[in-house]
Protein backbone atom coordinates (compact mmCIF):
# COMPACT_ATOMS: atom_id res chain seq x y z
CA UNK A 1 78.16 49.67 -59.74
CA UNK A 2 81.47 50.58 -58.66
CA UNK A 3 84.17 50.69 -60.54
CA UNK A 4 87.99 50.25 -59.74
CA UNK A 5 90.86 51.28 -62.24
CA UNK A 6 92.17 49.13 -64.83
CA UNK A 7 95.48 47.30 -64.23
CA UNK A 8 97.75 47.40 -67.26
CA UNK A 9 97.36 43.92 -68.30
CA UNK A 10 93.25 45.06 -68.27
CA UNK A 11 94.37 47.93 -70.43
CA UNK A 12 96.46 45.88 -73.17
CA UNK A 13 92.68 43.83 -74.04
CA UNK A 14 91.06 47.20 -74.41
CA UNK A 15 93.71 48.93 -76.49
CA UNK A 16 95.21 46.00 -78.69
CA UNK A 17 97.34 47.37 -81.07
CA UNK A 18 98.49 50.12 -79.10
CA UNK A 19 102.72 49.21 -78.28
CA UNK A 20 103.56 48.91 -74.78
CA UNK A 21 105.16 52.29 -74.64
CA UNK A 22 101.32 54.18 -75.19
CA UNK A 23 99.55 51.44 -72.73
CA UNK A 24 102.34 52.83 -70.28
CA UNK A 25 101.36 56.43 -71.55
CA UNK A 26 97.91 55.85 -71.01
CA UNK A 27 97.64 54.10 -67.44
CA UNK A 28 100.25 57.63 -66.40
CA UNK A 29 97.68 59.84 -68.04
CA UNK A 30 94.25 58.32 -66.95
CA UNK A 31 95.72 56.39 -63.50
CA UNK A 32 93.87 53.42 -65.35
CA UNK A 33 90.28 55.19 -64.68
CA UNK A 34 88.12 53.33 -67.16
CA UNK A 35 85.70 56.65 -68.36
CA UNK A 36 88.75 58.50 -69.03
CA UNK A 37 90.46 55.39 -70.98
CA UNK A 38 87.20 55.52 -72.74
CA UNK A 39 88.05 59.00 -74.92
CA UNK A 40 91.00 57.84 -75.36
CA UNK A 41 89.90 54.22 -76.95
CA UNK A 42 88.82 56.06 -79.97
CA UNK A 43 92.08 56.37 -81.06
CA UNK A 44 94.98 54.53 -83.17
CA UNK A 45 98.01 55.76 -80.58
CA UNK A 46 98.51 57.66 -77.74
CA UNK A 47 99.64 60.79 -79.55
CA UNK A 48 96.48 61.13 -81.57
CA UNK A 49 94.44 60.56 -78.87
CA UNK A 50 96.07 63.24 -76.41
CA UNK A 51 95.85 65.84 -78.85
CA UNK A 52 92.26 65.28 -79.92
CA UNK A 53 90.89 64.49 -76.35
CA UNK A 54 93.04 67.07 -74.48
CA UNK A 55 93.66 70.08 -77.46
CA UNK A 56 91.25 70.60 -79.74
CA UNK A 57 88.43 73.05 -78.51
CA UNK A 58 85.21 71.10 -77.52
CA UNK A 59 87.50 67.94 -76.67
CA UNK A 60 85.99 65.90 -74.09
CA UNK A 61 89.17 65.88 -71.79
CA UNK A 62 89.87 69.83 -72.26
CA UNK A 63 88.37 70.95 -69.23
CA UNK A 64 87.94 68.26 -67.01
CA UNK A 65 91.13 68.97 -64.77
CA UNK A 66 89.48 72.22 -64.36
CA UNK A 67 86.02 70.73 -63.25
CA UNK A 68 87.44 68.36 -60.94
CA UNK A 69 88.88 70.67 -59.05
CA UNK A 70 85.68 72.37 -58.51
C-alpha cells in the first residue's frame, strides 16, 4: 500500500487538540509523512513531542536524518 502525505486538514483529525500553530509545526517538521506524524501523535503539543522524539537518547526520530541520508 502506498502511502501519500497528509494534508493539514488530514492532520487536524489525527492531532485534535493540538492548536493550529503545532498542526502548522508538525506538517513543517514531518512534510505531512504519516510514520513520522506517528512519533509525534504520542504527544500533548508540539514542544513535548520534538524534544522527546528528536532529543532524548534512544528517541525514535534521533537518528533518522542521519539514516536517510545513507
Amino acid at each position: 500500500m502506498r502511502l501519500f502525505p497528509f494534508a493539514t486538514a488530514e492532520m487536524s483529525e489525527m492531532f485534535p487538540l493540538w492548536n493550529v500553530s503545532d498542526l502548522a509545526s508538525a506538517y513543517v517538521i514531518t512534510g505531512g509523512v504519516p510514520y513520522y506524524l506517528s512519533f509525534l501523535s504520542r504527544h500533548e503539543d508540539i514542544r513535548s513531542a520534538i524534544h522527546d522524539e528528536f532529543f532524548l537518547p534512544g528517541s525514535s526520530l534521533l537518528t533518522e536524518a542521519e539514516l536517510f541520508m545513507k
